[in-house]
N, C-alpha and C. Protein backbone atom coordinates (compact mmCIF):
# COMPACT_ATOMS: atom_id res chain seq x y z
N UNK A 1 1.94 -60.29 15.92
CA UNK A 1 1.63 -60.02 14.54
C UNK A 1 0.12 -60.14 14.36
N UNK A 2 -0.07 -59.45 13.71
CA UNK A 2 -2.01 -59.44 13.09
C UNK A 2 -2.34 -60.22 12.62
N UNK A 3 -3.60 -60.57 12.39
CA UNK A 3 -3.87 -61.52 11.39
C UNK A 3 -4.13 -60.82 10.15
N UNK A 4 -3.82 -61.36 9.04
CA UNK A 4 -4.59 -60.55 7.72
C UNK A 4 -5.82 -60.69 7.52
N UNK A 5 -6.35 -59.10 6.61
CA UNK A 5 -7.85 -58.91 6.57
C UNK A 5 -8.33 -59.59 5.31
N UNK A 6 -9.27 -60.01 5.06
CA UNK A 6 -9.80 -60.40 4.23
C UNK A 6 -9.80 -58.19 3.44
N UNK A 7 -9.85 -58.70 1.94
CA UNK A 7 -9.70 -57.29 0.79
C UNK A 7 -11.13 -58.05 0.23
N UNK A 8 -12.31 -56.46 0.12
CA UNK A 8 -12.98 -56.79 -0.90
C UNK A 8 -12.71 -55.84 -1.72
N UNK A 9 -13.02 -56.41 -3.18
CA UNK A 9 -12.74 -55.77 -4.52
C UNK A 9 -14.31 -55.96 -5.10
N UNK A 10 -14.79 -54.76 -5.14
CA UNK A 10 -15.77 -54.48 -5.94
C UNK A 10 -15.90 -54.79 -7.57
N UNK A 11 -16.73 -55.37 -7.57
CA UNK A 11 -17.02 -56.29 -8.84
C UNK A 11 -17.99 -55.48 -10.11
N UNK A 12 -17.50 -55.26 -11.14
CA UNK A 12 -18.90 -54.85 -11.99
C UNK A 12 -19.62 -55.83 -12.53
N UNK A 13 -20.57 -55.80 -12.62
CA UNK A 13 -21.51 -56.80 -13.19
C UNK A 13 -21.87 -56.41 -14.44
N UNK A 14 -21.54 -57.36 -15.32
CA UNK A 14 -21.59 -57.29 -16.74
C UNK A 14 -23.28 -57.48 -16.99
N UNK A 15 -23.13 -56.43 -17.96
CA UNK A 15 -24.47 -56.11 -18.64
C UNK A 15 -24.72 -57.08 -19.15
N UNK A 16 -26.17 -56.89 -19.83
CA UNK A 16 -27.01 -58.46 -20.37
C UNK A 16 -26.63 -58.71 -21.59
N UNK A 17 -26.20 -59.61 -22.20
CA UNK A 17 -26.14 -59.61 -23.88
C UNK A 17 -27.15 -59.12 -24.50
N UNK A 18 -26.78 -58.06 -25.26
CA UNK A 18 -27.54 -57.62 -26.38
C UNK A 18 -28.24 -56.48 -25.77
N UNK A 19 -27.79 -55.92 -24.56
CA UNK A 19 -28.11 -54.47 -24.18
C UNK A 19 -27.41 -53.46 -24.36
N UNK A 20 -28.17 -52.34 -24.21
CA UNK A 20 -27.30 -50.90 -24.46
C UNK A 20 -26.85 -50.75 -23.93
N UNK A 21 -25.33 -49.93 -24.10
CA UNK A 21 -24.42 -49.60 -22.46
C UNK A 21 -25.06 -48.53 -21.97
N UNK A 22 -24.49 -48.11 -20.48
CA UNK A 22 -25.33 -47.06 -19.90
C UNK A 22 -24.89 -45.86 -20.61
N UNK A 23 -25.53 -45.00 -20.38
CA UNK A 23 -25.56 -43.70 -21.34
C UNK A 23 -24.42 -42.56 -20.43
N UNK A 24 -23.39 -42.16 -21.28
CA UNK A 24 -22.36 -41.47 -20.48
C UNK A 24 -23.09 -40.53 -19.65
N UNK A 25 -22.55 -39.73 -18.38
CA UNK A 25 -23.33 -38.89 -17.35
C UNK A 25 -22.69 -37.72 -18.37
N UNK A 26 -24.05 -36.79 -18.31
CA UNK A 26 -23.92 -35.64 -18.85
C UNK A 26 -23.01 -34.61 -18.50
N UNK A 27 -21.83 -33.69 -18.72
CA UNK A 27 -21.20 -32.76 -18.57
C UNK A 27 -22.08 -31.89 -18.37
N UNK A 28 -21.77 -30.73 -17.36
CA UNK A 28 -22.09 -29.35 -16.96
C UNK A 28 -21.38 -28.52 -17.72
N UNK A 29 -22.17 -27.99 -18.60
CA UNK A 29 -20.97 -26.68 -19.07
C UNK A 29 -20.38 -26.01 -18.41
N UNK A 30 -19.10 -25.58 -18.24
CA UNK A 30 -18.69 -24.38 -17.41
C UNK A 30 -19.90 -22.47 -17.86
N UNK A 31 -19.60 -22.44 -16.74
CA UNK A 31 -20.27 -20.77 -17.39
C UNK A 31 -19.62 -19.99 -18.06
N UNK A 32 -19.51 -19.27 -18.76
CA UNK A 32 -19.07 -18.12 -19.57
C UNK A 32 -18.43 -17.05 -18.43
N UNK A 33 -16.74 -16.97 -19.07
CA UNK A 33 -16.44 -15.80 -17.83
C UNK A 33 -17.47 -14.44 -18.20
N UNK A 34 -17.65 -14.24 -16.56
CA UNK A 34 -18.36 -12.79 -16.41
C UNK A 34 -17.55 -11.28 -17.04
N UNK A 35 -17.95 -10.92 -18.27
CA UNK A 35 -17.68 -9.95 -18.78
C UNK A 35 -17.80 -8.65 -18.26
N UNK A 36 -18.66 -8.21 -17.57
CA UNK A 36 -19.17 -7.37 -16.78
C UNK A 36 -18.75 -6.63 -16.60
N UNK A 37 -17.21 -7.42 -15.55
CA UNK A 37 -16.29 -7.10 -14.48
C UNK A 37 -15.46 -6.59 -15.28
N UNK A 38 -15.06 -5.53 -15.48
CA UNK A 38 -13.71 -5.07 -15.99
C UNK A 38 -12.10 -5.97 -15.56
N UNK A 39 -11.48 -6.19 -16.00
CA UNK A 39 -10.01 -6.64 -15.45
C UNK A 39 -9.72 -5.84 -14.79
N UNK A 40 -8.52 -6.15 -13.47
CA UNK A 40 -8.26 -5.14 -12.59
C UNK A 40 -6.85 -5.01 -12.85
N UNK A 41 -5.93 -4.06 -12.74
CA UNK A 41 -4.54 -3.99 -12.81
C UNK A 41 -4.02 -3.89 -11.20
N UNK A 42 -3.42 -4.85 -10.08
CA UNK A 42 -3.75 -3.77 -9.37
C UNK A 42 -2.24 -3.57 -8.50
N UNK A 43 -1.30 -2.92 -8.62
CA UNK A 43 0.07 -2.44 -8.50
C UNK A 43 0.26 -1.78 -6.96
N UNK A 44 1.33 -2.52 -6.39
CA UNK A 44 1.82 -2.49 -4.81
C UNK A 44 2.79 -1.19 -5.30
N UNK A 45 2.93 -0.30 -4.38
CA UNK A 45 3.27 1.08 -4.58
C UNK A 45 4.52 1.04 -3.29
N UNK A 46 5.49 -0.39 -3.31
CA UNK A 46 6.55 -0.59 -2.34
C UNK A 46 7.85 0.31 -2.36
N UNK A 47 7.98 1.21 -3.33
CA UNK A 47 9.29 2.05 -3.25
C UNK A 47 8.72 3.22 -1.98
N UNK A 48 7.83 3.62 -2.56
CA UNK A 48 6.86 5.18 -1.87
C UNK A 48 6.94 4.39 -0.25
N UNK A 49 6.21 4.20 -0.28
CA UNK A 49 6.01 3.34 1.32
C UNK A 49 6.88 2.79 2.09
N UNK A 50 8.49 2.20 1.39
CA UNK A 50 9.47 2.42 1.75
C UNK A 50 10.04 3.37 2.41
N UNK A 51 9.55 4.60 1.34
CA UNK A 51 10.63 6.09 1.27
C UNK A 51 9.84 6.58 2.75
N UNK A 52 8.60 6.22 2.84
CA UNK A 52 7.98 7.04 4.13
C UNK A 52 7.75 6.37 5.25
N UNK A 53 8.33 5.38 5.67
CA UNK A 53 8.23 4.55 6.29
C UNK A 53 9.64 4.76 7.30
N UNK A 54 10.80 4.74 6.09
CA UNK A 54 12.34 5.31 6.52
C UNK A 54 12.28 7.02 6.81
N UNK A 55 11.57 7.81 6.74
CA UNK A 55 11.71 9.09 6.61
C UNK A 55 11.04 9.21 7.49
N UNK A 56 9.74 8.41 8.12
CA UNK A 56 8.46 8.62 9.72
C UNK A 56 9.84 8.36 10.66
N UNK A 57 10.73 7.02 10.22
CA UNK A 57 11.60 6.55 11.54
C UNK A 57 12.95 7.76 12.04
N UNK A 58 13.31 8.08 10.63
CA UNK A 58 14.38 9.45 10.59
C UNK A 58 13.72 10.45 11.40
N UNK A 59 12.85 10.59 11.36
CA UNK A 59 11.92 12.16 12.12
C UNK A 59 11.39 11.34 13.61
N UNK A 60 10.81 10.57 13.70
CA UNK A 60 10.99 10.08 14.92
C UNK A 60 12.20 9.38 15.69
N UNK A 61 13.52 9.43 15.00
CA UNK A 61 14.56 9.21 15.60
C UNK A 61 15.14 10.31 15.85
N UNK A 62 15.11 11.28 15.46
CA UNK A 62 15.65 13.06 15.76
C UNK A 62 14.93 13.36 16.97
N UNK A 63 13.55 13.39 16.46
CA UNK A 63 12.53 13.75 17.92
C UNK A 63 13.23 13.14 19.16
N UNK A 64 13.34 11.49 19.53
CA UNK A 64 13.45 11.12 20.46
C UNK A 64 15.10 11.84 21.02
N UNK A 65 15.82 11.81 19.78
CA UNK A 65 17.42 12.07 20.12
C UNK A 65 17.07 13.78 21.31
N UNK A 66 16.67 14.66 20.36
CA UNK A 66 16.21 16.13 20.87
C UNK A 66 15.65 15.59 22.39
N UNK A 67 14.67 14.77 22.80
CA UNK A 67 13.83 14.83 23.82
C UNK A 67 14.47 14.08 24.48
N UNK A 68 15.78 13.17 24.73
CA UNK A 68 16.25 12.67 25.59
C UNK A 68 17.23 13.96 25.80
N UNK A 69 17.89 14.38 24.96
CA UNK A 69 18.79 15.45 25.15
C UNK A 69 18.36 16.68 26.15
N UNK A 70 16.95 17.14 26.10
CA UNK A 70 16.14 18.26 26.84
C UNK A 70 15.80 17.55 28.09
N UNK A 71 15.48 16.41 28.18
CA UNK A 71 15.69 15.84 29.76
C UNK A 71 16.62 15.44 30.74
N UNK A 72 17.89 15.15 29.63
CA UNK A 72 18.93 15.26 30.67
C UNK A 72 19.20 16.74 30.31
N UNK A 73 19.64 17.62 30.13
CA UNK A 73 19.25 19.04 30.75
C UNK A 73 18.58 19.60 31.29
N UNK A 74 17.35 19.04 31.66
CA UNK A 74 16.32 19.19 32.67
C UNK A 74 17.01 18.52 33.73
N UNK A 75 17.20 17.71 33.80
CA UNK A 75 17.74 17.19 35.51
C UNK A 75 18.93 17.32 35.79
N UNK A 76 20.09 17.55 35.06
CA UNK A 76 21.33 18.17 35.18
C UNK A 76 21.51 19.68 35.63
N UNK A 77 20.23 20.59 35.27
CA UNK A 77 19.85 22.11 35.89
C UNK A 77 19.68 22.14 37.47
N UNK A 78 20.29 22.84 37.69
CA UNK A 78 19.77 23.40 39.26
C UNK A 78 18.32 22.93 39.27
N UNK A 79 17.87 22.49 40.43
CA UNK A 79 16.61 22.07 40.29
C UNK A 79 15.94 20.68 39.77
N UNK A 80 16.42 20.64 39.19
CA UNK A 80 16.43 19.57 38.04
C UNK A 80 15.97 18.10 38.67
N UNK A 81 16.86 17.93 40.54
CA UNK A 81 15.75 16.65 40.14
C UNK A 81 15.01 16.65 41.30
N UNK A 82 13.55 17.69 41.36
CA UNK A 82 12.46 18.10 41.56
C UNK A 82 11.59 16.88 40.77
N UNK A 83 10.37 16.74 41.42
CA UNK A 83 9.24 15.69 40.56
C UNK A 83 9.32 16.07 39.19
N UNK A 84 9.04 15.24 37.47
CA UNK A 84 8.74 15.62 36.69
C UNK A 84 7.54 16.96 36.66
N UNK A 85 6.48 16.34 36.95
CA UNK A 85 5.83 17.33 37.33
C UNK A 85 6.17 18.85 37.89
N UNK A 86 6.67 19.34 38.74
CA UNK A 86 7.43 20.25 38.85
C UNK A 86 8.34 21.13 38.15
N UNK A 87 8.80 20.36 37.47
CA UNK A 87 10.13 20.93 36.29
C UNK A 87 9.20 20.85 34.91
N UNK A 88 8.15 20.18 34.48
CA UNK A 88 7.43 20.82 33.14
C UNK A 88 7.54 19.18 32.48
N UNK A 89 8.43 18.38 32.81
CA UNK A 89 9.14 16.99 31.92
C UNK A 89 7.51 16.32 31.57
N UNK A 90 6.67 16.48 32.69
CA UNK A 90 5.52 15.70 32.02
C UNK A 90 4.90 16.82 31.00
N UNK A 91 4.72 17.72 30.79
CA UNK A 91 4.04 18.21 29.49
C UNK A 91 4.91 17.98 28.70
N UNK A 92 6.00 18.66 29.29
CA UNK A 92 6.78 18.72 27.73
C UNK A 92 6.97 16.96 27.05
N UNK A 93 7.06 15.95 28.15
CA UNK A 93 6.62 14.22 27.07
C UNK A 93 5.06 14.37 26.32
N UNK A 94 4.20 14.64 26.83
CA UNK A 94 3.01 14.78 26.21
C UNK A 94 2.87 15.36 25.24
N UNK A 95 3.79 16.88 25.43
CA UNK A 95 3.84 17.28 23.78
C UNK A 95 4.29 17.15 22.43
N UNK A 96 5.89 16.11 23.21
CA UNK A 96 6.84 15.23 22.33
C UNK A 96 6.01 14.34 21.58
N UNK A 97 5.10 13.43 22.52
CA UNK A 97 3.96 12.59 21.71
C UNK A 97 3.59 13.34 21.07
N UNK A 98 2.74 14.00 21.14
CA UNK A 98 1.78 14.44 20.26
C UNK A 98 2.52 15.01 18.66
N UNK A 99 3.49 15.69 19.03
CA UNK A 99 4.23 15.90 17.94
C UNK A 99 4.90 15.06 16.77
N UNK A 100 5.14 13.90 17.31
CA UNK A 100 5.94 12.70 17.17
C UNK A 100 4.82 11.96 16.11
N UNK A 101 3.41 11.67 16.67
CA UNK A 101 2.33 11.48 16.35
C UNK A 101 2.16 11.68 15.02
N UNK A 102 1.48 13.22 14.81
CA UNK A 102 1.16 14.43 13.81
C UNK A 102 2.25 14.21 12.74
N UNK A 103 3.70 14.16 13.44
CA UNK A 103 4.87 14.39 12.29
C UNK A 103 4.68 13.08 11.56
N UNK A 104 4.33 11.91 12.18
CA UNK A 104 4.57 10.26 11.53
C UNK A 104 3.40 10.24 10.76
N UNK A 105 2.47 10.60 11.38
CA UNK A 105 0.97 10.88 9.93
C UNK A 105 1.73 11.90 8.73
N UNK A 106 1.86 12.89 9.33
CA UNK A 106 2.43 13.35 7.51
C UNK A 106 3.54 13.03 7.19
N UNK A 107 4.53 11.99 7.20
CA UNK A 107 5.69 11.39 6.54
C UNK A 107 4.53 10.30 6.30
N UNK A 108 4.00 9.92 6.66
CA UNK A 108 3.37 7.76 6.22
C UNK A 108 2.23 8.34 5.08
N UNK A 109 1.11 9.73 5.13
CA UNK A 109 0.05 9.66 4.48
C UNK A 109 0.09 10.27 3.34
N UNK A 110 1.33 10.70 2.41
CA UNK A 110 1.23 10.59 0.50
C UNK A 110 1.57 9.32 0.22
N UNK A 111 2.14 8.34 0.84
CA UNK A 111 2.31 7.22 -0.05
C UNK A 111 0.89 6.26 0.15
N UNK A 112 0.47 6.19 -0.65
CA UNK A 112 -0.36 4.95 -0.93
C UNK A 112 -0.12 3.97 -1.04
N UNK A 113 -0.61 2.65 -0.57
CA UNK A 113 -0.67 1.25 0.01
C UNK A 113 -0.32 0.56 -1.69
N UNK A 114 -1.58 0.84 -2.68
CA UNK A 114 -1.74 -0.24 -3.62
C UNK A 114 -2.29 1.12 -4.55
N UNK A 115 -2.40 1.01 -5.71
CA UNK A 115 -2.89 1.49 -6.85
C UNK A 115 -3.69 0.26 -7.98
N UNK A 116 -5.22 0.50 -8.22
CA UNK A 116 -5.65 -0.51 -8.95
C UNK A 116 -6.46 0.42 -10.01
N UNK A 117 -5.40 -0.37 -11.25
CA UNK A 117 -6.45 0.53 -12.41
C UNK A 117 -7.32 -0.20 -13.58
N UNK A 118 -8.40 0.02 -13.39
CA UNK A 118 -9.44 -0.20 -14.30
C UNK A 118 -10.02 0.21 -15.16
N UNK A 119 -10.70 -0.58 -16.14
CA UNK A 119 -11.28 0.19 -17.50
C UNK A 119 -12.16 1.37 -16.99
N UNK A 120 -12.86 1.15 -16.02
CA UNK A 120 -13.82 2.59 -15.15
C UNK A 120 -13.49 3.10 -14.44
N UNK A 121 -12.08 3.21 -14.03
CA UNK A 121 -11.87 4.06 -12.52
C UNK A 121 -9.98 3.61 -12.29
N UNK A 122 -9.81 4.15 -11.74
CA UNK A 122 -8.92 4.08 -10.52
C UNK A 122 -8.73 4.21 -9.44
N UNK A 123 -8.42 3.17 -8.40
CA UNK A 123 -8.86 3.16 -6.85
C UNK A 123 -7.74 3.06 -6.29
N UNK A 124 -7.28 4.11 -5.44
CA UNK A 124 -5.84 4.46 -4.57
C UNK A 124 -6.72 4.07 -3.41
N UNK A 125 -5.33 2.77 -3.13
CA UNK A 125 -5.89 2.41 -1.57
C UNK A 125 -4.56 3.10 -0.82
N UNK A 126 -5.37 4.74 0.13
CA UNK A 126 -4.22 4.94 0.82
C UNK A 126 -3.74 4.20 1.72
N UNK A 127 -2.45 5.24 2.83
CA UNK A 127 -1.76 4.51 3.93
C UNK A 127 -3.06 4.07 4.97
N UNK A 128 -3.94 4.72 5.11
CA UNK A 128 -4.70 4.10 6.07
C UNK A 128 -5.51 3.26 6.15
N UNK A 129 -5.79 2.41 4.54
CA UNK A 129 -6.81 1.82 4.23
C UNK A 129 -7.81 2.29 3.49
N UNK A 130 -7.78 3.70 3.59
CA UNK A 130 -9.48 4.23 2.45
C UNK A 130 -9.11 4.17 1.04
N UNK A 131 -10.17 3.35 0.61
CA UNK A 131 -10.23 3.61 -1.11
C UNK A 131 -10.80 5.06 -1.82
N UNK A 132 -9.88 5.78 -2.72
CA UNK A 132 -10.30 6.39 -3.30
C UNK A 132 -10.37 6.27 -4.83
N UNK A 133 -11.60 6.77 -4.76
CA UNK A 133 -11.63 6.80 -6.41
C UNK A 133 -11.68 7.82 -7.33
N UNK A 134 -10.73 7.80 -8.59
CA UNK A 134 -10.75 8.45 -9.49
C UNK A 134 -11.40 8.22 -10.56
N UNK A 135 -11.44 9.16 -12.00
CA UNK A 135 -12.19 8.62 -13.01
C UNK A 135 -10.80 7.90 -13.80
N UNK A 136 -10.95 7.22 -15.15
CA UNK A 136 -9.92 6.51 -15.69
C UNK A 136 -8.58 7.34 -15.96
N UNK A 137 -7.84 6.82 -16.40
CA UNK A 137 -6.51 7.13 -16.65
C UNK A 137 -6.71 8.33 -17.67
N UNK A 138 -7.73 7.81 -18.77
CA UNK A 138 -7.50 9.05 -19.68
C UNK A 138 -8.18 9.97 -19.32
N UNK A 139 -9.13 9.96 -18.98
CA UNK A 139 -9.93 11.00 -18.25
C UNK A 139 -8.93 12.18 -16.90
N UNK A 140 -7.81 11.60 -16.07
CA UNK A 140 -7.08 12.30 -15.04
C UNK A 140 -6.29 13.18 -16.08
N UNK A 141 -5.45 14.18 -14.94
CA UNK A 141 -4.92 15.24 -15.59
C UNK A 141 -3.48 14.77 -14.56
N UNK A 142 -2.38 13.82 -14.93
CA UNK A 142 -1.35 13.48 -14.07
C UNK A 142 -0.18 14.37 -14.69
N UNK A 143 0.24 15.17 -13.25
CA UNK A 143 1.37 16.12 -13.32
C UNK A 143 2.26 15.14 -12.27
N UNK A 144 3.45 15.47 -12.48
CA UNK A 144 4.45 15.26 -11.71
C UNK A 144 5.34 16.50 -10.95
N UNK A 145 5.12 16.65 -9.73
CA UNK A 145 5.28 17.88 -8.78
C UNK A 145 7.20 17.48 -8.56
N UNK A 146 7.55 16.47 -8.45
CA UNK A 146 8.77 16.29 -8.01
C UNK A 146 9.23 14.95 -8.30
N UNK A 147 10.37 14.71 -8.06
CA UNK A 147 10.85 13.32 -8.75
C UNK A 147 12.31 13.57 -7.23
N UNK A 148 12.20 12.35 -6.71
CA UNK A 148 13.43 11.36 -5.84
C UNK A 148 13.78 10.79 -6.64
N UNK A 149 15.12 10.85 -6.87
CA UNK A 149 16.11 9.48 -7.26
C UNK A 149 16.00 8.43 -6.29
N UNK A 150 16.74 7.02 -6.47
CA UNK A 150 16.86 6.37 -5.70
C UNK A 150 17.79 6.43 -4.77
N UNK A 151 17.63 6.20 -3.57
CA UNK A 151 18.54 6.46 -2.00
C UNK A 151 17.88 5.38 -1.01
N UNK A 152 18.90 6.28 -0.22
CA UNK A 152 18.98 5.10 1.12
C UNK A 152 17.74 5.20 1.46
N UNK A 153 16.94 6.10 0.76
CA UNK A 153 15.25 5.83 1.48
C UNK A 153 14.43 4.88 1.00
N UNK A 154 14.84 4.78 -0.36
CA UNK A 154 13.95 3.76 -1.27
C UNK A 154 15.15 3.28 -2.28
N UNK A 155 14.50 2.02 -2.68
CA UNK A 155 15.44 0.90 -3.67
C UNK A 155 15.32 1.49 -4.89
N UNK A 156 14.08 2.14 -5.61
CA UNK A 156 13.85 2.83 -6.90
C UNK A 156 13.64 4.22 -6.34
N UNK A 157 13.21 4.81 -7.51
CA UNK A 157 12.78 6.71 -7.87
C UNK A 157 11.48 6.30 -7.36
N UNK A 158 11.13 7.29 -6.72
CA UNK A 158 9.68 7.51 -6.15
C UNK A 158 9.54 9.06 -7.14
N UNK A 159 7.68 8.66 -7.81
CA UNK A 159 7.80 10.72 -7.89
C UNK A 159 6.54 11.31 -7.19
N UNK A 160 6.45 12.18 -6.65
CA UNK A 160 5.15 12.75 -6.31
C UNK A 160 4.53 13.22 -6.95
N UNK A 161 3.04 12.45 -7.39
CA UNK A 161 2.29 13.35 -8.54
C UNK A 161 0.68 14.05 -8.22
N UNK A 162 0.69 14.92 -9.19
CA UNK A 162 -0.92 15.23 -8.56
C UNK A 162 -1.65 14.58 -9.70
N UNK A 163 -2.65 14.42 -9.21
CA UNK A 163 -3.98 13.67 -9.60
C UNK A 163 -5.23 14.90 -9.82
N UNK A 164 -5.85 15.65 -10.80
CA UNK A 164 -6.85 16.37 -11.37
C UNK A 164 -7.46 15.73 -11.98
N UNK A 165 -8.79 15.80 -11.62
CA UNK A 165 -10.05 15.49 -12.51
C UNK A 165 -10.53 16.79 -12.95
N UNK A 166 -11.44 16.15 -13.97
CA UNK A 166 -12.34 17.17 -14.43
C UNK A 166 -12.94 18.70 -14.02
N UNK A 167 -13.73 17.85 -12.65
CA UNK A 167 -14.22 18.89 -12.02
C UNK A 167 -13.50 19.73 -11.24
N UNK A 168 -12.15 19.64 -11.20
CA UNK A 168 -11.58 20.30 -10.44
C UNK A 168 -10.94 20.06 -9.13
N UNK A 169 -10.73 18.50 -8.69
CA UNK A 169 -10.67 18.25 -7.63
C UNK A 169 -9.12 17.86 -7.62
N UNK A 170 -8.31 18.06 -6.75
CA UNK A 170 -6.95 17.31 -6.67
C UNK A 170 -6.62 16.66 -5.67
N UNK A 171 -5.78 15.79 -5.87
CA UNK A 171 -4.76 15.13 -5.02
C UNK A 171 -3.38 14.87 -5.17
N UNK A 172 -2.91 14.74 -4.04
CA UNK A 172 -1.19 14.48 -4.35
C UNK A 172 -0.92 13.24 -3.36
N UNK A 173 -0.21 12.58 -4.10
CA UNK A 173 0.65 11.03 -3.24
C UNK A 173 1.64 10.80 -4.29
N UNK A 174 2.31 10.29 -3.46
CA UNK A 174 3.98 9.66 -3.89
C UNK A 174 3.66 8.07 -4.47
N UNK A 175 4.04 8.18 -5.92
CA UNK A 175 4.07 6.75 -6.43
C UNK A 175 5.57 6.35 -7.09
N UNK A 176 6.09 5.22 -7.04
CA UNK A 176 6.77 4.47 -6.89
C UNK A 176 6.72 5.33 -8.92
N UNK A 177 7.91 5.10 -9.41
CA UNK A 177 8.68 5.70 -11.03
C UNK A 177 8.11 4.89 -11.76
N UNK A 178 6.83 4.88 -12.97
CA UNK A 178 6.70 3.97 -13.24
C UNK A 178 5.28 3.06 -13.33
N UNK A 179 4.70 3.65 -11.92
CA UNK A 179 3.62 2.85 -11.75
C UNK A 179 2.24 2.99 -12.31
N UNK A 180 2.03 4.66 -12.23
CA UNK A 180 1.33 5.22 -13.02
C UNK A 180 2.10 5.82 -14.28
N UNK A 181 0.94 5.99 -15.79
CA UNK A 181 1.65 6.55 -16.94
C UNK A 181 1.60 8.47 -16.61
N UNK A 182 3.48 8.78 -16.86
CA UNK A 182 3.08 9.63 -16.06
C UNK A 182 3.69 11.33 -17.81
N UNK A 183 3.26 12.05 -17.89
CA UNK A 183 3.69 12.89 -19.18
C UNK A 183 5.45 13.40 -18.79
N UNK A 184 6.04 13.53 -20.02
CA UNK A 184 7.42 14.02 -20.29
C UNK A 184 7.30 15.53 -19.66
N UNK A 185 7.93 15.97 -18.68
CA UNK A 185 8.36 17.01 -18.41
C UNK A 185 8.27 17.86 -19.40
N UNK A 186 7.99 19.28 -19.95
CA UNK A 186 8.40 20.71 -20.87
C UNK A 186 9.59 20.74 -20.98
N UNK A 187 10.70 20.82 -19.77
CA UNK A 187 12.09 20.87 -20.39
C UNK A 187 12.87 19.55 -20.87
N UNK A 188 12.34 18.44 -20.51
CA UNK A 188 12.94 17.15 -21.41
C UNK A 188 13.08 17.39 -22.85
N UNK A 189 11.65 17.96 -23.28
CA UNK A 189 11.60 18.21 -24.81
C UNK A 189 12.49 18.87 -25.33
N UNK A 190 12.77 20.06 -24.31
CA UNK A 190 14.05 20.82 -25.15
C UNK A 190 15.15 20.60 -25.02
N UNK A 191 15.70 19.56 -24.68
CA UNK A 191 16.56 19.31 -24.26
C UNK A 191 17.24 18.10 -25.74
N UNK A 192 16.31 17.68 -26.10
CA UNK A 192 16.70 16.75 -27.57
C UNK A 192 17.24 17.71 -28.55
């Protein structure tokens, strides 16, 4: 067993009779929030990225199904089990890649990552990471090209919309139903 420690307890020492107490320590004001900065809104775009994520794996699960299927018919042919090389099997894998590739970039690159909207802008962070920027909400010209219900690809409606500015410039990506404010269809109206 230990021995016990001696405890010191710090002592205040009482002021002198008939002195002033010490003078409270001054507070720091906090700063004033920075106005500057606009607020950011900034909205995960998880249905879209879903939908293309399941639709890259659907198209690269066909591809592979097709390209195992063309190789065992390649080596089941007369000939057939000759070196790859010989029978074509190495280009034709090289071209499967490459295809496979190309096809998974355009299923993954209309959906955008994040959408952040601000009093000055709007910044679509696509699938690959690049920020783009638009001018504000009221300033865009948002059409809606197509509308998904919800399916086995995505948990909600995804719609694909285009994005026009002013000057004339467009874009199209798939946003999640919702995320952006998007105008009533022409035939909705007639339809009341």
């Amino acid at each position: 067993m230990a021995a016990p420690r001696a405890i010191r307890i710090p002592r205040v020492t009482p002021a002198a009779p008939g002195a002033p107490p010490p003078p409270p320590e001054p507070r720091v004001p906090e700063p004033p929030p920075d106005r500057s900065v606009p607020p950011v809104d900034r909205r995960r775009n998880q249905a879209a990225i879903e939908r293309a994520y399941r639709l890259a794996a659907i198209y690269l699960g066909a591809l592979l199904v097709l390209y195992v299927g063309f190789v065992l018919f390649d080596r089941a042919s007369p000939g057939g089990m000759s070196t790859a090389a010989e029978t074509g099997v190495t280009y034709f894998t090289a071209i499967t890649a490459v295809v496979g590739a190309v096809g998974a970039v355009v299923a993954l690159s209309p959906a955008p990552r994040s959408v952040e909207v601000r009093a000055d802008g709007l910044v679509v962070t696509e699938w690959i990471g690049r920020h783009r920027t638009f001018p504000p909400l009221g300033e865009l010209r948002v059409s809606v090209v197509r509308r998904y219900p919800r399916s086995f690809l995505s948990s909600r409606p995804v719609e694909m919309l285009e994005l026009g500015t002013r000057a004339g410039g467009r874009r199209t990506y798939q946003f999640e139903e919702g995320l952006l404010p998007t105008p009533e269809p022409e035939w909705a109206s007639r339809l009341r």
